[in-house]
Every structure is written in structure tokens, then in C-alpha cells.
N, C-alpha and C. Protein backbone atom coordinates (compact mmCIF):
# COMPACT_ATOMS: atom_id res chain seq x y z
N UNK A 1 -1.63 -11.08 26.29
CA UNK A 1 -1.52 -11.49 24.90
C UNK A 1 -2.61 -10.79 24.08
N UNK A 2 -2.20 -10.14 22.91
CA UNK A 2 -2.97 -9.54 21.53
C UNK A 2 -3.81 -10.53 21.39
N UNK A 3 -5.37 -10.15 21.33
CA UNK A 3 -5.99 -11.08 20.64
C UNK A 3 -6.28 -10.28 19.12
N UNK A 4 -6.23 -11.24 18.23
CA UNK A 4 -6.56 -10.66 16.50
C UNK A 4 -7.51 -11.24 15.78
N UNK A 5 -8.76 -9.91 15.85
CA UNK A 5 -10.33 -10.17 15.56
C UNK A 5 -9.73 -10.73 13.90
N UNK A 6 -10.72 -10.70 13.18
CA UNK A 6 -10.95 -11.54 12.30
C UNK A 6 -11.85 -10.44 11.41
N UNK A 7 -11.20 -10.29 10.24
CA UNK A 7 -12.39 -9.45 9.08
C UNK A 7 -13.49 -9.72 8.88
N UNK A 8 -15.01 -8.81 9.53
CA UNK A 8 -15.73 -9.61 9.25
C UNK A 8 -16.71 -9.79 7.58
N UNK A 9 -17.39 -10.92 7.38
CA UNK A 9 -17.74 -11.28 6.12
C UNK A 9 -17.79 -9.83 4.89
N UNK A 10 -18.48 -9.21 5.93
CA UNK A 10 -19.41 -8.24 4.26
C UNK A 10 -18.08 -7.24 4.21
N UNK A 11 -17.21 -7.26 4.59
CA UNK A 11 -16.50 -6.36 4.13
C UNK A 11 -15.11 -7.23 3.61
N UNK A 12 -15.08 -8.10 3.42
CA UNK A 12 -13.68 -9.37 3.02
C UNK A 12 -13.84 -8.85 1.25
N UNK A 13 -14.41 -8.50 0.26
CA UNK A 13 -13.81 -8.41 -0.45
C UNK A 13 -13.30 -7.56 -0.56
N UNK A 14 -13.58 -6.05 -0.51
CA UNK A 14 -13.41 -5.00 -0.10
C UNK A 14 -11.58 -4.75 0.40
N UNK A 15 -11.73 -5.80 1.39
CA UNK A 15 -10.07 -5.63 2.23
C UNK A 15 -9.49 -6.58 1.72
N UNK A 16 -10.06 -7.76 0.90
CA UNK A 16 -8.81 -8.21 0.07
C UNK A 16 -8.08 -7.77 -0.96
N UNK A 17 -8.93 -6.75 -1.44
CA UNK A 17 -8.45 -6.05 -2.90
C UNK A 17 -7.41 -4.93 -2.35
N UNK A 18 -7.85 -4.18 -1.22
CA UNK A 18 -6.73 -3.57 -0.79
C UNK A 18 -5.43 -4.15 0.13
N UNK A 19 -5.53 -5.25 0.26
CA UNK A 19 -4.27 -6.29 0.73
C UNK A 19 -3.49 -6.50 -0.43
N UNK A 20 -4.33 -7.10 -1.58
CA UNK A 20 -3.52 -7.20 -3.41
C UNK A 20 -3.05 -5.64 -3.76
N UNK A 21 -3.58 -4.44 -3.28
CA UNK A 21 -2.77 -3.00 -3.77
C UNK A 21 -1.47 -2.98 -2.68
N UNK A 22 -1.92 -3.47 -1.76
CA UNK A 22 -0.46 -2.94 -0.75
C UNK A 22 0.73 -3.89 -0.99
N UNK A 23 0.41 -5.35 -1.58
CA UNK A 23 1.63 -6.33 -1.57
C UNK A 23 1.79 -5.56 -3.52
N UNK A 24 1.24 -5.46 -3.93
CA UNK A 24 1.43 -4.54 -5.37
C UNK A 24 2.42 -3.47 -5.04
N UNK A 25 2.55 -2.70 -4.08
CA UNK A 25 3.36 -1.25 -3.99
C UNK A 25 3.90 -1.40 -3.12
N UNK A 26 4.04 -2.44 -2.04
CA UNK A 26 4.70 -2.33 -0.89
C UNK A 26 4.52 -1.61 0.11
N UNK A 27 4.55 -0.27 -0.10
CA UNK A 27 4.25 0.78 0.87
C UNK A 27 3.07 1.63 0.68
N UNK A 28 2.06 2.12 1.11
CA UNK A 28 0.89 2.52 0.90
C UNK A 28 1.04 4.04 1.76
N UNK A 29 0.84 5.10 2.05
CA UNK A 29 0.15 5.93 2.69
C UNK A 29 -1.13 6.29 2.61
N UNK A 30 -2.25 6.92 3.44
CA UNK A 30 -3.34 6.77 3.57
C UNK A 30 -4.03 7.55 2.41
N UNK A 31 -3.31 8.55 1.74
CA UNK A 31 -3.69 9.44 0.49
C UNK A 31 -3.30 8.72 -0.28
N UNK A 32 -2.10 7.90 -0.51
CA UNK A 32 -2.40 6.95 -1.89
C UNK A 32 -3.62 5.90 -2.38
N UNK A 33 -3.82 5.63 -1.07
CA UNK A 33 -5.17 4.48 -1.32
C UNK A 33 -6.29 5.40 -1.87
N UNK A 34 -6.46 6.46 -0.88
CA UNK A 34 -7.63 7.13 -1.60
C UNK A 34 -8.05 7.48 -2.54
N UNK A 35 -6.21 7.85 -3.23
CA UNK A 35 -6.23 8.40 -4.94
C UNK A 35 -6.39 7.21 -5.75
N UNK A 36 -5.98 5.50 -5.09
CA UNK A 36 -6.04 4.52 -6.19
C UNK A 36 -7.43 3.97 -6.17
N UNK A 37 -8.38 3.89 -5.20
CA UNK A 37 -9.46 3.35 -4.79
C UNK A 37 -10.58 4.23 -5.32
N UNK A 38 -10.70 5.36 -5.59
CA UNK A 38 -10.97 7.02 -5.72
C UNK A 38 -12.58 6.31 -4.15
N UNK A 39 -11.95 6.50 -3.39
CA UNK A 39 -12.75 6.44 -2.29
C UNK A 39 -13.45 7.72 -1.84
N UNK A 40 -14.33 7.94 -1.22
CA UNK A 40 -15.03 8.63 -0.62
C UNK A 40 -14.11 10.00 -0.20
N UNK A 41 -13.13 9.90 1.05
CA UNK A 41 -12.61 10.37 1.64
C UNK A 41 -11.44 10.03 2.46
N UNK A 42 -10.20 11.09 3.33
CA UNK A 42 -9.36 10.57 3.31
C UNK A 42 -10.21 9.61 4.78
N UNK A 43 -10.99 10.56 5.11
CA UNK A 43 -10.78 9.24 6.75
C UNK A 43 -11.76 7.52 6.26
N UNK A 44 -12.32 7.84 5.20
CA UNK A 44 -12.35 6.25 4.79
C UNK A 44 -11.71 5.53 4.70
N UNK A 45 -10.59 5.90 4.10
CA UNK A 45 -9.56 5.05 3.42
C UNK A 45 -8.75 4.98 4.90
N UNK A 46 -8.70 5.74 5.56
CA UNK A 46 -7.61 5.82 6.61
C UNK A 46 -8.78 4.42 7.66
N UNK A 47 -10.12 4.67 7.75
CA UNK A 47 -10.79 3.60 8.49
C UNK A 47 -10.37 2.30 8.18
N UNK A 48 -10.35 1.90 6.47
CA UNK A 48 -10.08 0.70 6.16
C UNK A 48 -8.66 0.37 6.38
N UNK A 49 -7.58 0.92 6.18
CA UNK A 49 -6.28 0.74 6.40
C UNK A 49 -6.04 0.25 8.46
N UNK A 50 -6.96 1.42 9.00
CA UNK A 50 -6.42 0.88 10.32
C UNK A 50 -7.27 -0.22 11.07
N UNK A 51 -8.50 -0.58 9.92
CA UNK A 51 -9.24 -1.91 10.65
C UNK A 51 -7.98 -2.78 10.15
N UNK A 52 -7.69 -3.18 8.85
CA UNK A 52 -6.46 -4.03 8.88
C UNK A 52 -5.40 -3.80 9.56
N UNK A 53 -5.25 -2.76 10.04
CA UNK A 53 -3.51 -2.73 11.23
C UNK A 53 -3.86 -3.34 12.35
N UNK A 54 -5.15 -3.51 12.72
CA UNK A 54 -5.67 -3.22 14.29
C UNK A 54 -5.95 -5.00 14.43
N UNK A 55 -6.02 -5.77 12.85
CA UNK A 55 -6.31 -6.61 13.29
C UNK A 55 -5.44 -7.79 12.11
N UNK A 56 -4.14 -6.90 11.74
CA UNK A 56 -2.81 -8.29 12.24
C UNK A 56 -2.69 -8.13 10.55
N UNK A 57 -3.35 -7.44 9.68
CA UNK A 57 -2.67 -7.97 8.14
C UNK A 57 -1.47 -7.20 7.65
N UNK A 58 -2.06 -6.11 7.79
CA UNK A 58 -0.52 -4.93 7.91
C UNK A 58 0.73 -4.48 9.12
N UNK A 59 1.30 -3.80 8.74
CA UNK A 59 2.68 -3.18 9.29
C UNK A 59 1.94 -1.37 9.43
N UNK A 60 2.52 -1.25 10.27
CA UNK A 60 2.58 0.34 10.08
C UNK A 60 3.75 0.80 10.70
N UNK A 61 4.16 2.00 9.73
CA UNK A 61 5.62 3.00 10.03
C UNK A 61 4.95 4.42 10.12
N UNK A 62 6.10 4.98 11.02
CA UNK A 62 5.93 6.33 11.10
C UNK A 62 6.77 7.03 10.04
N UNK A 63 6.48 7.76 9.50
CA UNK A 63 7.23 8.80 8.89
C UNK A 63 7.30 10.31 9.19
N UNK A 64 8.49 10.86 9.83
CA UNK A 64 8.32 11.98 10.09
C UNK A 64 9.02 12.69 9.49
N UNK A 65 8.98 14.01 8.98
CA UNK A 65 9.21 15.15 8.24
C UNK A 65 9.37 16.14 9.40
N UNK A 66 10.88 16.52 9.00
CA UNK A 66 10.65 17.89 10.02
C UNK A 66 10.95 18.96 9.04
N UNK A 67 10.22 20.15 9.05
CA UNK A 67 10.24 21.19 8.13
C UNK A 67 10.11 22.77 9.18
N UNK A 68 9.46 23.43 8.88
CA UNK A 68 8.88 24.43 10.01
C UNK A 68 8.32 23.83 11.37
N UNK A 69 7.47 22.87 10.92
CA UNK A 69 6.72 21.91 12.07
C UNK A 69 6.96 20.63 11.79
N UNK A 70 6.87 19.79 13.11
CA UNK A 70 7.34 18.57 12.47
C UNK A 70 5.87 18.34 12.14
N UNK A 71 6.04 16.79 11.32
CA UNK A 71 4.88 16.66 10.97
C UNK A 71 5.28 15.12 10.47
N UNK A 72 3.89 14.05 10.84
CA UNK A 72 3.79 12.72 10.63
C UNK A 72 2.93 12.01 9.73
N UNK A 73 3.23 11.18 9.16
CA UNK A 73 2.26 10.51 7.70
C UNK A 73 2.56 9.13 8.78
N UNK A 74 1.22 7.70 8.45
CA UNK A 74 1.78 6.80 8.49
C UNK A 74 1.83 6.27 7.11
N UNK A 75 2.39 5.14 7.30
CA UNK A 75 2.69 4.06 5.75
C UNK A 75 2.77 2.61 6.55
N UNK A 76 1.54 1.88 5.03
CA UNK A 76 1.60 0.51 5.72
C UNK A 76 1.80 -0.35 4.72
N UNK A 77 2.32 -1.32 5.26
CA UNK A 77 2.86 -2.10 4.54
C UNK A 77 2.39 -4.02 4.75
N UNK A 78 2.57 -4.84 4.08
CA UNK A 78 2.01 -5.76 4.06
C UNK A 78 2.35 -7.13 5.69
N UNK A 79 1.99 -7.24 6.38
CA UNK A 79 2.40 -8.04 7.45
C UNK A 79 2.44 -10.17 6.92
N UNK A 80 2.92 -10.35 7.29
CA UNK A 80 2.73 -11.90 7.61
C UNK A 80 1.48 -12.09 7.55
N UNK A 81 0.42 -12.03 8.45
CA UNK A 81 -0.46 -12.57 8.17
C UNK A 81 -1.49 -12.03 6.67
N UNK A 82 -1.26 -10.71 6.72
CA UNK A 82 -1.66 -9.87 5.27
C UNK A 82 -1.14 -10.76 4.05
N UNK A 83 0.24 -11.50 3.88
CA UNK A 83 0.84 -12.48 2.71
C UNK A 83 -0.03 -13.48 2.84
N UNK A 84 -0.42 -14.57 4.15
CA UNK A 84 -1.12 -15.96 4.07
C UNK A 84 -2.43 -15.07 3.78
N UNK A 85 -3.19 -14.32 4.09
CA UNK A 85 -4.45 -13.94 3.16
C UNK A 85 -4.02 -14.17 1.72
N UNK A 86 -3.18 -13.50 0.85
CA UNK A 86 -3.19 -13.41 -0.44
C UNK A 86 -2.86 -14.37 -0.76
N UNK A 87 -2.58 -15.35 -0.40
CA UNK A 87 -1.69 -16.69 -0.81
C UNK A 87 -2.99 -17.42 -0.85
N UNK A 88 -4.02 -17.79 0.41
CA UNK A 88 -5.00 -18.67 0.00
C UNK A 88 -5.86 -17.67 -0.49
N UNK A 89 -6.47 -16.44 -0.56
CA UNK A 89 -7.31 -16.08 -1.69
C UNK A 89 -7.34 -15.80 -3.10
N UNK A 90 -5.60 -15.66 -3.47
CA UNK A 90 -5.13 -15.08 -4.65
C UNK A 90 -4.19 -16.34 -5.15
N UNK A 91 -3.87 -16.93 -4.32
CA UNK A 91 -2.67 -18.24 -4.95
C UNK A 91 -1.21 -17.12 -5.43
N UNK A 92 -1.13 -16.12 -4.84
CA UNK A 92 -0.16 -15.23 -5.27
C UNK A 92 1.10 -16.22 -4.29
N UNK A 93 2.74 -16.20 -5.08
CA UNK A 93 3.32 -16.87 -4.30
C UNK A 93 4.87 -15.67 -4.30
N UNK A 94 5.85 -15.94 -3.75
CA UNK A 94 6.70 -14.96 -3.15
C UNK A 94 6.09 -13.13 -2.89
N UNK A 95 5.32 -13.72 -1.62
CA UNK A 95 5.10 -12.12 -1.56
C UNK A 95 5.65 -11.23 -0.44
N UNK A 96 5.53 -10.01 -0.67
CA UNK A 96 6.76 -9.00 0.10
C UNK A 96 5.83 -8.85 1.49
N UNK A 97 6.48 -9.12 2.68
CA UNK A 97 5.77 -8.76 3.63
C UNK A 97 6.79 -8.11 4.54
N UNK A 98 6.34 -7.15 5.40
CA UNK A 98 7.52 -6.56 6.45
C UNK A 98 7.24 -6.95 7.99
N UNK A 99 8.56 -7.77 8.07
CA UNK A 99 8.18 -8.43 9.27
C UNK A 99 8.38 -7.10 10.80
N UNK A 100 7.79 -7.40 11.85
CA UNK A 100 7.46 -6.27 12.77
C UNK A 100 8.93 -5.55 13.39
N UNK A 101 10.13 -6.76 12.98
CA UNK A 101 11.45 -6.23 13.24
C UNK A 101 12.12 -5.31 12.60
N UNK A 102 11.64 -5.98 10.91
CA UNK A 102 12.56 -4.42 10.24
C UNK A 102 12.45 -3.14 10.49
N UNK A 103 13.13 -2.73 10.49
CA UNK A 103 12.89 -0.78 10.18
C UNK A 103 13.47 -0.39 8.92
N UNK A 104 12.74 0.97 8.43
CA UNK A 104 13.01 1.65 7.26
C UNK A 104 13.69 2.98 7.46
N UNK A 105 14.45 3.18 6.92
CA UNK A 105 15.30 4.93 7.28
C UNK A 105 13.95 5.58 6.67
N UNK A 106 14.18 6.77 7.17
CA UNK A 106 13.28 7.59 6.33
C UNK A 106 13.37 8.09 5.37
N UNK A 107 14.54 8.10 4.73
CA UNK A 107 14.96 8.70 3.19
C UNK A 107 14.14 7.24 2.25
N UNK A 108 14.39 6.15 2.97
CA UNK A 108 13.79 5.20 1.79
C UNK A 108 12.75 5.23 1.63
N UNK A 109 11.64 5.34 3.05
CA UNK A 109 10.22 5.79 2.63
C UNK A 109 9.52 6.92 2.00
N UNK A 110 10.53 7.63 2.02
CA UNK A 110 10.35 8.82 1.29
C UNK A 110 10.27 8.77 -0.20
N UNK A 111 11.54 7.99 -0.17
CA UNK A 111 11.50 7.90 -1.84
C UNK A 111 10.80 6.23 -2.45
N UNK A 112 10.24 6.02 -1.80
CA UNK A 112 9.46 4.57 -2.52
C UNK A 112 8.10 5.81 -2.48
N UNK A 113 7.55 6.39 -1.22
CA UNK A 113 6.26 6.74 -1.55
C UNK A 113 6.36 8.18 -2.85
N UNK A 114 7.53 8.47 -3.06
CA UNK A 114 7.69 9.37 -4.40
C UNK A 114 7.71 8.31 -5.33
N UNK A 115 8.05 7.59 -5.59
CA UNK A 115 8.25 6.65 -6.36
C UNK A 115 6.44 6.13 -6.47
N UNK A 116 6.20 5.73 -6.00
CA UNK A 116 4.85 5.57 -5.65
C UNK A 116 3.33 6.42 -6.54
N UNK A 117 4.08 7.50 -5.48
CA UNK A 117 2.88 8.79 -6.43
C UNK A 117 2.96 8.84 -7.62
N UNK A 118 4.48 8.57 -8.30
CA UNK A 118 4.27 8.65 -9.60
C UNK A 118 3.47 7.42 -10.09
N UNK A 119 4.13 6.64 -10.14
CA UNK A 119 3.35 5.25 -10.61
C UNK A 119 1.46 5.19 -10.25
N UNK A 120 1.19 5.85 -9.55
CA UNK A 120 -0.54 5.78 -8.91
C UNK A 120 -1.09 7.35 -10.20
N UNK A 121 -0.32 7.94 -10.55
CA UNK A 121 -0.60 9.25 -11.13
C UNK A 121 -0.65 8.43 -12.85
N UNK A 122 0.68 7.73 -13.32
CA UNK A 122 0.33 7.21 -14.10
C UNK A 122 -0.68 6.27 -14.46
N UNK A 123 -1.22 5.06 -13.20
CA UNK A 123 -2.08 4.27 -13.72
C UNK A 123 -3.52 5.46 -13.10
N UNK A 124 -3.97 6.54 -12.81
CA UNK A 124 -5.41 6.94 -12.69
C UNK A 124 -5.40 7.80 -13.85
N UNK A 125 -4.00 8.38 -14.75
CA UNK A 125 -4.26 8.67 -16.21
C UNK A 125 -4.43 7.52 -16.87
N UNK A 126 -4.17 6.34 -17.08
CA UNK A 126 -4.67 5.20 -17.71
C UNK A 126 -5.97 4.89 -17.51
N UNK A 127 -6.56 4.83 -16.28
CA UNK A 127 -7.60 5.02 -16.08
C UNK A 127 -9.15 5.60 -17.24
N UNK A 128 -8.01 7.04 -16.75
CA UNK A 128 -8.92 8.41 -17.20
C UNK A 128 -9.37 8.83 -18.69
N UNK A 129 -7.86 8.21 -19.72
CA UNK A 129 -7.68 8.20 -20.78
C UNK A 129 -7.60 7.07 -21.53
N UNK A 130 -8.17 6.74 -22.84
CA UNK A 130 -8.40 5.58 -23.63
C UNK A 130 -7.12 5.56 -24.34
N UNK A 131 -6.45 6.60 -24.75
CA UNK A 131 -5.59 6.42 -25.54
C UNK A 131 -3.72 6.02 -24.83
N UNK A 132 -4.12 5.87 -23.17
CA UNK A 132 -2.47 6.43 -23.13
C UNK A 132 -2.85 4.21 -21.96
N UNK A 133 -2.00 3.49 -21.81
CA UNK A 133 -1.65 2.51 -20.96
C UNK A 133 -0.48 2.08 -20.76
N UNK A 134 -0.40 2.28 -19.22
CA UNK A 134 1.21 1.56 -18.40
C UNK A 134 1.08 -0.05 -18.83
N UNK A 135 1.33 -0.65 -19.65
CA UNK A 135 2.16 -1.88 -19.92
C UNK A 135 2.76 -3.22 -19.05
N UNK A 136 3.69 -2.18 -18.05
CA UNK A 136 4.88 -2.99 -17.67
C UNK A 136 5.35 -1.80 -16.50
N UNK A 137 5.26 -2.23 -15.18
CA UNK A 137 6.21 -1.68 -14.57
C UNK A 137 7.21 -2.63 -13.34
N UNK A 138 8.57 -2.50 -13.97
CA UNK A 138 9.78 -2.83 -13.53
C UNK A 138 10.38 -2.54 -12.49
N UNK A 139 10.08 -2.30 -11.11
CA UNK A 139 11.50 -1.80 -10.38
C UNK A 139 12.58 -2.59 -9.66
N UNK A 140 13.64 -2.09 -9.80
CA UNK A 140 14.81 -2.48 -9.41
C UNK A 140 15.18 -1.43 -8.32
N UNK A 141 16.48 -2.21 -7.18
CA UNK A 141 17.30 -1.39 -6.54
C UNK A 141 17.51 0.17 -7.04
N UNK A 142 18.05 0.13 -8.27
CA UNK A 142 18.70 1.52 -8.55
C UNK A 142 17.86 1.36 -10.01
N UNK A 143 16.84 1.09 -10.35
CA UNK A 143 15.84 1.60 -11.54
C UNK A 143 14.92 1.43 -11.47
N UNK A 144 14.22 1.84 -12.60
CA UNK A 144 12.16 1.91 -12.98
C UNK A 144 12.55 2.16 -14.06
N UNK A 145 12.17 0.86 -14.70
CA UNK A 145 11.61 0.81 -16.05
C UNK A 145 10.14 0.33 -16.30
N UNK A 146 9.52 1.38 -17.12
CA UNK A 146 8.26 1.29 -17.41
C UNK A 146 7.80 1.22 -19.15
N UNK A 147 6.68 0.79 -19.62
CA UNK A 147 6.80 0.43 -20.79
C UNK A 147 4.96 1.38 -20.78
N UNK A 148 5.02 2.67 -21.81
CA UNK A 148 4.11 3.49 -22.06
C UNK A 148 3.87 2.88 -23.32
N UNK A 149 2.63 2.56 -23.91
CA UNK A 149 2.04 2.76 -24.96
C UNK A 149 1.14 3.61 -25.55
């Protein structure tokens, strides 16, 4: 039987805020965090993502691309126990978690983490710029509606 360490103190806020970005987007890859967090580096961000896989809050998927070479990204996504964190630290209620049974085709991860980049590109120009802010973002099955001001 898995035993599942426990986050320890000095780093709990740290990994709760990135538990609230991953139930926010659903699907994360290890370069998106880095670009939303503007972290250090990619193997930081990739450290913090796999202390939470390693110890029960997230999901992780493979994604493979075959092109000239194949080639693999992971993407993680929010687990069961990753939702009861946000629930008693955040009081957040219906949240998206992927239980260890589902699977994802790879065309869908593909296009949520395109879907993705855009939305992370728009809020680090909000960020960057005083004059431009994302509002509102909407997605549906078959849309994205977003509200630019």
C-alpha cells in the first residue's frame, strides 16, 4: 500500500496557490506554470508540480506527440485529494478533479493546453500592461467567450 506524505508547513502556501491555478485551468503543463508563476525555472516549477503528484493532490497524463521524434510533455491535473485541499482552504465548492480512471484522447489535451496558452498569454499581458484587462473568461464545450476591456 501507497503511503501519502503530507505537504510540509513552509511550503503549504506556496502549493496551495498552485492547487487554486490547476482547479482554475484544469490542465496545467510544466511550462505553463512557469509562464503563470514567472518562476525561476522550468525544473522548479516541474519540482513543485511533482512534489504534489508524488504526494496524492494531482493527476498526471502523458502526452505524446509524434513528429520526426516522438516526444512527451506531462499535464496535471487536479486529483481528489487536490479538490478536499481547496474546499477546506478556499471554501471553493463544485470543483473539477480527474479521477485516476479517466483518460483523455490526446487531441483533447492538446487542444485545452492550446486553449490554455492562449488564456495564460492573455492574463501575463494583463499583467504587464495597465491599460489592457481579461474581465471574464467563459468556456464552454464548443466555445470561449472572453470579455477584453
Amino acid at each position: 500500500m501507497k503511503t501519502i506524505k503530507t505537504i510540509p508547513r513552509t511550503n503549504q502556501p506556496a502549493y496551495d496557490k498552485v492547487i487554486k491555478l490547476i482547479s482554475r485551468y484544469r490542465y496545467l503543463t510544466i511550462s505553463q506554470l512557469q509562464a503563470i508563476l514567472a518562476v525561476r525555472g522550468y525544473f522548479h516549477a516541474r519540482k513543485i508540480l511533482f512534489e504534489l503528484w508524488t504526494n496524492g493532490y494531482l493527476e498526471r497524463l502523458v502526452l505524446t506527440r509524434a513528429a520526426k521524434r516522438i516526444s512527451y510533455s506531462y499535464v496535471f491535473a487536479l486529483s481528489r485529494k487536490g479538490a478536499r485541499q481547496l474546499r477546506l482552504c478556499f471554501g471553493l465548492e463544485n470543483i473539477f478533479y480527474l479521477k485516476p480512471s479517466d483518460k483523455r484522447s490526446t487531441i483533447f489535451l492538446e487542444h485545452t493546453i492550446l486553449i490554455n496558452n492562449f488564456r495564460i498569454c492573455l492574463e501575463c499581458l494583463d499583467q504587464k500592461k495597465g491599460d489592457f484587462e481579461l474581465t471574464s473568461w467563459k468556456q464552454s464545450k464548443h466555445q470561449v467567450k472572453l470579455r477584453i476591456n
